[in-house]
PDB file of N, CA and C in Angstrom:
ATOM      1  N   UNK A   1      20.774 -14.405   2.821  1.00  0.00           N
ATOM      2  CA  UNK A   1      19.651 -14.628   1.924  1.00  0.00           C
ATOM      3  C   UNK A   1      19.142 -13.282   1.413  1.00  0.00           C
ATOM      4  N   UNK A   2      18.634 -13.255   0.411  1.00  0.00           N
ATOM      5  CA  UNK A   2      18.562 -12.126  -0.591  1.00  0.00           C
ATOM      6  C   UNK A   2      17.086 -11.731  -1.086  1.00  0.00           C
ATOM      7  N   UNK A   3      16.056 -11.106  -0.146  1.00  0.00           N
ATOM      8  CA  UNK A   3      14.564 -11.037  -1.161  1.00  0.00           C
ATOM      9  C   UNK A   3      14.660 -10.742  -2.440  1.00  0.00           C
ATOM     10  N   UNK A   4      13.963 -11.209  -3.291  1.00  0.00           N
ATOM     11  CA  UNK A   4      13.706 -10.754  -4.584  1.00  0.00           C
ATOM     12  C   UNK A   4      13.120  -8.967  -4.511  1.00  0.00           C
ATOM     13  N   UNK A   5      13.614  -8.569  -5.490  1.00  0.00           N
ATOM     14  CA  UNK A   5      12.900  -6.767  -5.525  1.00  0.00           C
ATOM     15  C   UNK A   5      13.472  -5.791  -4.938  1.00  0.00           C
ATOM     16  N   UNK A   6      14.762  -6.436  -4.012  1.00  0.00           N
ATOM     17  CA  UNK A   6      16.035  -4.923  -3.053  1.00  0.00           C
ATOM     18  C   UNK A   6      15.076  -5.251  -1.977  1.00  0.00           C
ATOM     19  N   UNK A   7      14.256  -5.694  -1.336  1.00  0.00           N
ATOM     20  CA  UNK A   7      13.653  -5.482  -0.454  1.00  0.00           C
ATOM     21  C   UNK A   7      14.421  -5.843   0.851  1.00  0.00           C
ATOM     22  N   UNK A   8      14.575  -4.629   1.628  1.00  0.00           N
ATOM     23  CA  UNK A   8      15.228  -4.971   2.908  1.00  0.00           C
ATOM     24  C   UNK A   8      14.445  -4.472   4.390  1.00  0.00           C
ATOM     25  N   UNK A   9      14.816  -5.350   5.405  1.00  0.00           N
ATOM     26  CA  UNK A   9      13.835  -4.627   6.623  1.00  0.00           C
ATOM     27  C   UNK A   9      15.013  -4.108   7.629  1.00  0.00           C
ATOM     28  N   UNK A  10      14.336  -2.995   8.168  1.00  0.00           N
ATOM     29  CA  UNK A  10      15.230  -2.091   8.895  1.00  0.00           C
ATOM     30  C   UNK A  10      14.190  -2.869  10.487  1.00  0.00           C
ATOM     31  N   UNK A  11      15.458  -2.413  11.553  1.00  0.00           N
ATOM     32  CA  UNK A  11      14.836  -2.239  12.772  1.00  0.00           C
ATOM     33  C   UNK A  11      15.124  -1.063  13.639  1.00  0.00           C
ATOM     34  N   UNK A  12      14.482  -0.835  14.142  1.00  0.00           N
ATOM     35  CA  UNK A  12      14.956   0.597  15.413  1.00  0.00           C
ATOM     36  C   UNK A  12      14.837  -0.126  16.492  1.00  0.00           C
ATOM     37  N   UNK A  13      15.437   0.626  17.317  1.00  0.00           N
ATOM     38  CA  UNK A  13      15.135   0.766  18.495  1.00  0.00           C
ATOM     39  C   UNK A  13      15.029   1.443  19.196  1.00  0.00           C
ATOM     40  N   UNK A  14      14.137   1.754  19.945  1.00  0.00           N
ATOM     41  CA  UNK A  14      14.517   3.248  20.901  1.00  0.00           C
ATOM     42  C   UNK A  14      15.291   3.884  21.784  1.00  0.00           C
ATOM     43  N   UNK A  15      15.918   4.656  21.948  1.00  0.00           N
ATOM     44  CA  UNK A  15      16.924   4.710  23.179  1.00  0.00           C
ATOM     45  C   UNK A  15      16.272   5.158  24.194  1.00  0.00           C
ATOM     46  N   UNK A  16      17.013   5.286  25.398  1.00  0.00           N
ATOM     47  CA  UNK A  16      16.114   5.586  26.823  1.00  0.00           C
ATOM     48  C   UNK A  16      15.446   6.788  26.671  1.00  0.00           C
ATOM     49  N   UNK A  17      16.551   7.260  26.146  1.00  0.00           N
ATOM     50  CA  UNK A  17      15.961   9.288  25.721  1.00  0.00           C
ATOM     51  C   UNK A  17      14.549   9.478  25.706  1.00  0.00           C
ATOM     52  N   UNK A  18      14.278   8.516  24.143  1.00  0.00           N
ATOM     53  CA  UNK A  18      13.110   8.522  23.709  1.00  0.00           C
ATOM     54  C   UNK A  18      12.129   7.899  24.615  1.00  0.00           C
ATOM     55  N   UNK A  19      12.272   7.042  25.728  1.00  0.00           N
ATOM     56  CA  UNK A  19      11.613   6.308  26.300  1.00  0.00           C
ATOM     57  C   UNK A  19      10.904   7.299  27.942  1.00  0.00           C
ATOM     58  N   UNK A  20      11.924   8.277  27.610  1.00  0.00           N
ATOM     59  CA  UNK A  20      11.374   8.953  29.074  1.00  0.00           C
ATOM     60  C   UNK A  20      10.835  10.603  28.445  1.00  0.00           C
ATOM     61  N   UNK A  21      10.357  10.383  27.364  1.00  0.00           N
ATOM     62  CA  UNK A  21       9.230  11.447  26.768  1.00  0.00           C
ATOM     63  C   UNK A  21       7.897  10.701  27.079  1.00  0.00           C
ATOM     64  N   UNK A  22       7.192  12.207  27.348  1.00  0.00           N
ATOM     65  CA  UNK A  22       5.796  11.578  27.615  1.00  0.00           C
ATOM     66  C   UNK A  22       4.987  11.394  26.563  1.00  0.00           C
ATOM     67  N   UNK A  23       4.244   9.944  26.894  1.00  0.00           N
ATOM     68  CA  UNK A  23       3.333  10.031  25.321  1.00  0.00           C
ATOM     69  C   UNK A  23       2.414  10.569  25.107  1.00  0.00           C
ATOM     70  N   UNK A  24       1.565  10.498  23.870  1.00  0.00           N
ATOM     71  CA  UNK A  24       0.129  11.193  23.003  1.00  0.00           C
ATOM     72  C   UNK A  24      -0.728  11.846  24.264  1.00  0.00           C
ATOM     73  N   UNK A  25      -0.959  10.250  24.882  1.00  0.00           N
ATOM     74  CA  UNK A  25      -1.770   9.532  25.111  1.00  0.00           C
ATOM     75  C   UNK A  25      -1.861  10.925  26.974  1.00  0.00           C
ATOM     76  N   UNK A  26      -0.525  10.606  27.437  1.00  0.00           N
ATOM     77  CA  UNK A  26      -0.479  11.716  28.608  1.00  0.00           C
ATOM     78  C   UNK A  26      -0.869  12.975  28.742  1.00  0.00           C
ATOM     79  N   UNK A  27      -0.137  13.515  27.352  1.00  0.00           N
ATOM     80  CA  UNK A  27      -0.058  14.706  26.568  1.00  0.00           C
ATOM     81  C   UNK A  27      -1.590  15.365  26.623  1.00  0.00           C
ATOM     82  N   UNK A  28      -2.224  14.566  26.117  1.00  0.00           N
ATOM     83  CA  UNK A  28      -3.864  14.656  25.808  1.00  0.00           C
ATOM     84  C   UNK A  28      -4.420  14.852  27.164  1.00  0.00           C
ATOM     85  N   UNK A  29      -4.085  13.598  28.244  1.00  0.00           N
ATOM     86  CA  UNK A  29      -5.171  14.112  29.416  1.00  0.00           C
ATOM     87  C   UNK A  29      -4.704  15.047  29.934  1.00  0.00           C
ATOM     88  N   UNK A  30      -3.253  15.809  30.327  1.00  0.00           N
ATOM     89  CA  UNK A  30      -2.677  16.913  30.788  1.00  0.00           C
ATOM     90  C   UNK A  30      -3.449  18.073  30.188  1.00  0.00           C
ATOM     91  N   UNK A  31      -3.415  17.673  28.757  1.00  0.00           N
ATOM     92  CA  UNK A  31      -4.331  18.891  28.246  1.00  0.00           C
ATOM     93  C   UNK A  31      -5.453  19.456  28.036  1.00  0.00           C
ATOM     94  N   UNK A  32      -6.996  17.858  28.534  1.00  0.00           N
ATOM     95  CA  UNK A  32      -7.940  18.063  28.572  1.00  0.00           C
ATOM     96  C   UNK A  32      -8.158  18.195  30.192  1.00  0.00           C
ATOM     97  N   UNK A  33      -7.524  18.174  30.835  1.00  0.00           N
ATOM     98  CA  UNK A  33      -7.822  18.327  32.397  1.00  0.00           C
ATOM     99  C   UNK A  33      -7.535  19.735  32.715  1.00  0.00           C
ATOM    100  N   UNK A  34      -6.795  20.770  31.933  1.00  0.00           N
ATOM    101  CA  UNK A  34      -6.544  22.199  31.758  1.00  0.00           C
ATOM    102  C   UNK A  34      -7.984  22.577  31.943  1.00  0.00           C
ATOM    103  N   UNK A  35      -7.914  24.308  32.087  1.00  0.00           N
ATOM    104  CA  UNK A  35      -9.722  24.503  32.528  1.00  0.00           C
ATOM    105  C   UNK A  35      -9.602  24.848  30.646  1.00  0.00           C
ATOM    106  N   UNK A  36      -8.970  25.318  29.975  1.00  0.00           N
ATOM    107  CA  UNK A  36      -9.435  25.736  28.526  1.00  0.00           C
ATOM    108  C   UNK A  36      -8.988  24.676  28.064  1.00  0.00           C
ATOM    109  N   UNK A  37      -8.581  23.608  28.249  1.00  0.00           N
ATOM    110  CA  UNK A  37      -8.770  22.052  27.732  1.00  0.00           C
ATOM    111  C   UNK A  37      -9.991  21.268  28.192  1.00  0.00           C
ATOM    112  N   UNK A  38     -11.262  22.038  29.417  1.00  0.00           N
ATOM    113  CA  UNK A  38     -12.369  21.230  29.713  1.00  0.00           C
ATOM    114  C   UNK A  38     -13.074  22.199  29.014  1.00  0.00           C
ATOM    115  N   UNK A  39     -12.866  23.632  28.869  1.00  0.00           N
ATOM    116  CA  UNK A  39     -13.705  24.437  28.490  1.00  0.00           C
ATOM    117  C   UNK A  39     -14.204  24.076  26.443  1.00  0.00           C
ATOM    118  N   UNK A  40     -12.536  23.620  26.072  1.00  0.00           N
ATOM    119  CA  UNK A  40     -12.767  23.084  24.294  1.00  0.00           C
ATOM    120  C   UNK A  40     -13.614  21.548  24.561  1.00  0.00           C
ATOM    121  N   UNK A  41     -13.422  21.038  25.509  1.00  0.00           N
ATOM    122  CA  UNK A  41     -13.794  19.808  25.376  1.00  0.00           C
ATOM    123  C   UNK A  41     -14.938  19.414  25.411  1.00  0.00           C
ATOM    124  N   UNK A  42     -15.739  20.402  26.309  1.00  0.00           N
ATOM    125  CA  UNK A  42     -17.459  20.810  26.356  1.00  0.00           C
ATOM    126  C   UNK A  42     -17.829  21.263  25.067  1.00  0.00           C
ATOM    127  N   UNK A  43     -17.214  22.023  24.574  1.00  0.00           N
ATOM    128  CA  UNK A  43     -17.845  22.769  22.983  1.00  0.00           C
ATOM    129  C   UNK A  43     -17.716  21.385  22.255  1.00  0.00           C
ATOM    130  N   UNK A  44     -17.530  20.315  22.046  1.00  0.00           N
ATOM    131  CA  UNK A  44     -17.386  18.923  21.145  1.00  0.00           C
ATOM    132  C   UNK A  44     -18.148  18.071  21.127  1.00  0.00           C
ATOM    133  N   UNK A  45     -18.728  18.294  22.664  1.00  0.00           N
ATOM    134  CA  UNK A  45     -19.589  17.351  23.065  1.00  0.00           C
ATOM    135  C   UNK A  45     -20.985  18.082  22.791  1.00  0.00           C
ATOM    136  N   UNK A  46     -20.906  19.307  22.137  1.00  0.00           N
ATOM    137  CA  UNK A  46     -22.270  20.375  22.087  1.00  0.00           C
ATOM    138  C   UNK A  46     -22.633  19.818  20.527  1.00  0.00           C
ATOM    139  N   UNK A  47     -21.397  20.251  19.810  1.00  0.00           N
ATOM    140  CA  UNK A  47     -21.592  20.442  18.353  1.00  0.00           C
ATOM    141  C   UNK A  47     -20.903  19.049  17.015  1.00  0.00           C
ATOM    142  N   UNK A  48     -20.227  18.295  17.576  1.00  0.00           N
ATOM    143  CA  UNK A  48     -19.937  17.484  16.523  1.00  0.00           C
ATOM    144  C   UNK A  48     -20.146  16.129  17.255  1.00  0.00           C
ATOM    145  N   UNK A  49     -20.674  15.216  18.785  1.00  0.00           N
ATOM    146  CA  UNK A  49     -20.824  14.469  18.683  1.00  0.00           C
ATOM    147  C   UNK A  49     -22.105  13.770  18.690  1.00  0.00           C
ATOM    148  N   UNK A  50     -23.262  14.873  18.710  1.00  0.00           N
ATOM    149  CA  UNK A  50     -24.537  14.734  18.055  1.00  0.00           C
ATOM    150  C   UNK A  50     -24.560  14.330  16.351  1.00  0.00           C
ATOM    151  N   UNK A  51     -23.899  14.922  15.770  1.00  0.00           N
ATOM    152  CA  UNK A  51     -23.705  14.550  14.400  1.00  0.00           C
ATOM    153  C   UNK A  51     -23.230  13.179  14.261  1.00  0.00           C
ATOM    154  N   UNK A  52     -22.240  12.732  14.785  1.00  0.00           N
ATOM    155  CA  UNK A  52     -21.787  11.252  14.590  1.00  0.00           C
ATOM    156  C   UNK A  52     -23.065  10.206  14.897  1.00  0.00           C
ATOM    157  N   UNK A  53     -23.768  11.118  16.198  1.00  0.00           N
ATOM    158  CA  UNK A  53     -24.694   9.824  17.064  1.00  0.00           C
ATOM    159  C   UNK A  53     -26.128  10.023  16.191  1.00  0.00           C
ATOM    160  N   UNK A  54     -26.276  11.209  15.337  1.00  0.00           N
ATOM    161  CA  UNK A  54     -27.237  11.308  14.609  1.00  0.00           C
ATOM    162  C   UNK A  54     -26.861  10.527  13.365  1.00  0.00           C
ATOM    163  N   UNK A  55     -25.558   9.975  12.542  1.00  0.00           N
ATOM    164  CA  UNK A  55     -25.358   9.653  11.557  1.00  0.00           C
ATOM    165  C   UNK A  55     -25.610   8.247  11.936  1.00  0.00           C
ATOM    166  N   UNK A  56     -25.051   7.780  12.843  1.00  0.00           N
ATOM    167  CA  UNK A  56     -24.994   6.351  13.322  1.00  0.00           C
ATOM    168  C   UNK A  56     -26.307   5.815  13.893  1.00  0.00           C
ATOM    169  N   UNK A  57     -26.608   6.692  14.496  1.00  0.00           N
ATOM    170  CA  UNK A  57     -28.125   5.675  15.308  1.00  0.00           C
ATOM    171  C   UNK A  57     -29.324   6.127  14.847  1.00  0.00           C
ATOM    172  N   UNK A  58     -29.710   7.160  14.167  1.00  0.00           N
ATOM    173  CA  UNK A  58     -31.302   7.609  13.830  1.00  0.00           C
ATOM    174  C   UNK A  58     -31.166   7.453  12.229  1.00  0.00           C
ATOM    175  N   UNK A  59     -30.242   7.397  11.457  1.00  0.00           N
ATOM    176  CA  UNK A  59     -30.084   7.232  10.490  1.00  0.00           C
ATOM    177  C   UNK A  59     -29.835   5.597  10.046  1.00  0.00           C
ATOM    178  N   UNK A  60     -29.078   5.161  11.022  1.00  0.00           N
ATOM    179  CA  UNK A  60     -28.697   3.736  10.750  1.00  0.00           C
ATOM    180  C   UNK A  60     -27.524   3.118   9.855  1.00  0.00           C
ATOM    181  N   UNK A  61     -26.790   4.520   9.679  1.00  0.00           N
ATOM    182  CA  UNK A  61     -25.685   4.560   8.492  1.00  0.00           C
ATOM    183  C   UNK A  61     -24.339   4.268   9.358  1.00  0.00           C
ATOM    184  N   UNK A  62     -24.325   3.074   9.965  1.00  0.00           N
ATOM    185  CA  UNK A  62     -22.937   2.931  10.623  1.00  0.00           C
ATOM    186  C   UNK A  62     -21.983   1.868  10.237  1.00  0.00           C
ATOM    187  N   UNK A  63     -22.184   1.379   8.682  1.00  0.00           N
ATOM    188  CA  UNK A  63     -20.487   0.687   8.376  1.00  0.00           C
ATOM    189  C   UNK A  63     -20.896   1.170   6.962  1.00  0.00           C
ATOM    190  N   UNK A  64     -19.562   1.453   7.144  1.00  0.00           N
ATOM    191  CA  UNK A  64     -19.527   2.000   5.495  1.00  0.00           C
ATOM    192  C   UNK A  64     -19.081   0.585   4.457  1.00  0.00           C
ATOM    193  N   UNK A  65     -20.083   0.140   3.112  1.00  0.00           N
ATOM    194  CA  UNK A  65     -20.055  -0.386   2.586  1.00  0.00           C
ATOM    195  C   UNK A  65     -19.013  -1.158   1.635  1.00  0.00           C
ATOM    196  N   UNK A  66     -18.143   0.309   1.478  1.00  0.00           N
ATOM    197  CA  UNK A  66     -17.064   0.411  -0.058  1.00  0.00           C
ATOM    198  C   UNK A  66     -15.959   0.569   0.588  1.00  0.00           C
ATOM    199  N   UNK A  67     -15.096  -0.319  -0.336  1.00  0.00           N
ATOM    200  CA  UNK A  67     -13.381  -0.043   0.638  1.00  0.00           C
ATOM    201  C   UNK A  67     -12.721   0.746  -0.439  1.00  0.00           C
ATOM    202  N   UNK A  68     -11.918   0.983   0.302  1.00  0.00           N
ATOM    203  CA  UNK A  68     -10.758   1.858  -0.434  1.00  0.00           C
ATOM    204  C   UNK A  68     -11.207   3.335  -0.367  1.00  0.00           C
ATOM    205  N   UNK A  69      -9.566   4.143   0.125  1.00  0.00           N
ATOM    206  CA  UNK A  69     -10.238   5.512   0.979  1.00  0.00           C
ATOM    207  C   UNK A  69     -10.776   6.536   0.299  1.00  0.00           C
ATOM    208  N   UNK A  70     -10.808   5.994  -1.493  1.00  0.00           N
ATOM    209  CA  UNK A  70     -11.517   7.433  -1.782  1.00  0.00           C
ATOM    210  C   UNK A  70     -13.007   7.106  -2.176  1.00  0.00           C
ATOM    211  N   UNK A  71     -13.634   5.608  -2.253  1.00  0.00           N
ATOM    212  CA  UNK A  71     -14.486   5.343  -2.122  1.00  0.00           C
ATOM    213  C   UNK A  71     -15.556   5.760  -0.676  1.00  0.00           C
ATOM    214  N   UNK A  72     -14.674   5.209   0.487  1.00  0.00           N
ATOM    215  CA  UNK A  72     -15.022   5.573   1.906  1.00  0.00           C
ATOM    216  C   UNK A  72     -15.730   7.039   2.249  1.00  0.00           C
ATOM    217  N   UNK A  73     -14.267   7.944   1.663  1.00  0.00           N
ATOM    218  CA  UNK A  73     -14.418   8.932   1.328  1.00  0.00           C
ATOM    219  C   UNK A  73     -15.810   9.646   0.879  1.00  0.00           C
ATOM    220  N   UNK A  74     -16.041   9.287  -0.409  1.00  0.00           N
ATOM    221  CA  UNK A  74     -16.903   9.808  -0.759  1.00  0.00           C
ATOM    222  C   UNK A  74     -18.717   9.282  -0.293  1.00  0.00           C
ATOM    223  N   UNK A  75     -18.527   7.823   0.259  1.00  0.00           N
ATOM    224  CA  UNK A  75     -19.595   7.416   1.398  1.00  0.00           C
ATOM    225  C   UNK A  75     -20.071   8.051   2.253  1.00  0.00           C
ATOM    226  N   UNK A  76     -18.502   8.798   2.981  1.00  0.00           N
ATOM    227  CA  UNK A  76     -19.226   9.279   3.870  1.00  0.00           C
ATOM    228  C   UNK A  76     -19.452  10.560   4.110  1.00  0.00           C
ATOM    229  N   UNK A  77     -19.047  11.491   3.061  1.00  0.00           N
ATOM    230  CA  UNK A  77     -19.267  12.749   2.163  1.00  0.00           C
ATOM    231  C   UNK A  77     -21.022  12.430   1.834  1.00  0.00           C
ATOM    232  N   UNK A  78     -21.391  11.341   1.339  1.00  0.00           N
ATOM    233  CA  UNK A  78     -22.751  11.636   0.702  1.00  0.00           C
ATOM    234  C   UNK A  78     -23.685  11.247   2.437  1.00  0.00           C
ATOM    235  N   UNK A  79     -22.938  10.550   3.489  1.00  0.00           N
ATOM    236  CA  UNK A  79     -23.939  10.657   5.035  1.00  0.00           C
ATOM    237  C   UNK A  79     -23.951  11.934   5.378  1.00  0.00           C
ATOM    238  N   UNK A  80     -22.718  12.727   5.407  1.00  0.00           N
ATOM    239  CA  UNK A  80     -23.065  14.134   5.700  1.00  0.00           C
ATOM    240  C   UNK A  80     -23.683  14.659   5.191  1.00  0.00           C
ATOM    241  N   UNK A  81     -23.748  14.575   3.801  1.00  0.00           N
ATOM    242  CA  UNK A  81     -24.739  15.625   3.099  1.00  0.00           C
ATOM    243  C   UNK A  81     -26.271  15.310   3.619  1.00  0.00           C
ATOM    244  N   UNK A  82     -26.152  13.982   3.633  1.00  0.00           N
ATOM    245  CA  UNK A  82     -28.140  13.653   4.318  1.00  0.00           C
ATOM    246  C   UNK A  82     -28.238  14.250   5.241  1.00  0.00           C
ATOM    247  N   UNK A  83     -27.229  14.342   6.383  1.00  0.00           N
ATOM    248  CA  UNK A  83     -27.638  14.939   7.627  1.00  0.00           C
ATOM    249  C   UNK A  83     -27.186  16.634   7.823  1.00  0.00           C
ATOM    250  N   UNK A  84     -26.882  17.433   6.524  1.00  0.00           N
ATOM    251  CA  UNK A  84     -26.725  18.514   6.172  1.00  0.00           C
ATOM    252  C   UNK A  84     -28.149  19.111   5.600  1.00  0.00           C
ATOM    253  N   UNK A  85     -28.449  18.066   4.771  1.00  0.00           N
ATOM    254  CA  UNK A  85     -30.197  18.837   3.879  1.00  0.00           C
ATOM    255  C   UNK A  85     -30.783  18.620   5.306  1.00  0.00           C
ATOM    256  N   UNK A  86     -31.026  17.542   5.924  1.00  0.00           N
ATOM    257  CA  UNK A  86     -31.808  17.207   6.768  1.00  0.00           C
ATOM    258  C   UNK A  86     -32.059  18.943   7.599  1.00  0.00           C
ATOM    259  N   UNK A  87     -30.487  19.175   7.997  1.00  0.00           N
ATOM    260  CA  UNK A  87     -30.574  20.464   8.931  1.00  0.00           C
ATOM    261  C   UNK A  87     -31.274  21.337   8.435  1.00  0.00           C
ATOM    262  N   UNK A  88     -31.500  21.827   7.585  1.00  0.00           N
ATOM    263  CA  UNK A  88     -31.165  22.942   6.091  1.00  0.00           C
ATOM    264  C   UNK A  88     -33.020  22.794   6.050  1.00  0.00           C
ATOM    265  N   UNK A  89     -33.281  21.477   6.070  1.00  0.00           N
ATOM    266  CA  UNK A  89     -35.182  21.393   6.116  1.00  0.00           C
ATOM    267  C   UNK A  89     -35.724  21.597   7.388  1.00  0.00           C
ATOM    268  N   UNK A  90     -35.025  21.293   8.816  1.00  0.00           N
ATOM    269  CA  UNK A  90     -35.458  22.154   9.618  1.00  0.00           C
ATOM    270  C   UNK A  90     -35.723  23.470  10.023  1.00  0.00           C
ATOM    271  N   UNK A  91     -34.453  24.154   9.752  1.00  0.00           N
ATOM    272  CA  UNK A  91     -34.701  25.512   9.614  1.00  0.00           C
ATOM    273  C   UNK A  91     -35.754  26.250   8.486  1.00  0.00           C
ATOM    274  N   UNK A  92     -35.769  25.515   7.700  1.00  0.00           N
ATOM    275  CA  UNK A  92     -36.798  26.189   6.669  1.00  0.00           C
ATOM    276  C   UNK A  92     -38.608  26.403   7.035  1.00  0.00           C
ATOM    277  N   UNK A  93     -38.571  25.114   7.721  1.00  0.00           N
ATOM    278  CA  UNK A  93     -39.958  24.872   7.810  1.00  0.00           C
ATOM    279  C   UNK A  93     -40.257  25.134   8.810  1.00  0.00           C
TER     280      UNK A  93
END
């Protein structure tokens, strides 16, 4: 049987090879359990996940409205900027 359009589906499979690499997922805690993988991992929790928890919970800006990624995009380009002036009026005053 023949899809309309050339359309054909491929399958893989993996071989064992590939199966006895370690994944992302390992990779990551091996590397945040390092002392300069706890030492980066503290600096994240200082400086960028206040920003998320400030965008999301004191602001109230947590689903973005508009689909499609350059719409999204630019959604959530204009939350940062609120919580950019916002900074920008603390220091001033």
């Amino acid at each position: 049987m023949q899809i309309s359009g050339g359309c054909q589906r491929f399958e893989r499979f993996k071989s064992d090879e590939s199966r006895k690499k370690i994944s992302y997922i390992d990779k990551m805690k091996v590397k945040i359990d390092s002392p300069i993988g706890r030492r980066q991992y503290s600096k994240r929790l200082g400086c960028i996940e206040p920003v998320f928890g400030n965008i999301t919970v004191n602001k109230g800006m947590n689903k973005l409205i508009l689909r499609g990624q350059v719409k999204v995009n630019a959604q959530w380009q204009l939350y940062c900027l609120v919580h950019n002036i916002e900074k920008l009026r603390e220091r001033v005053s």
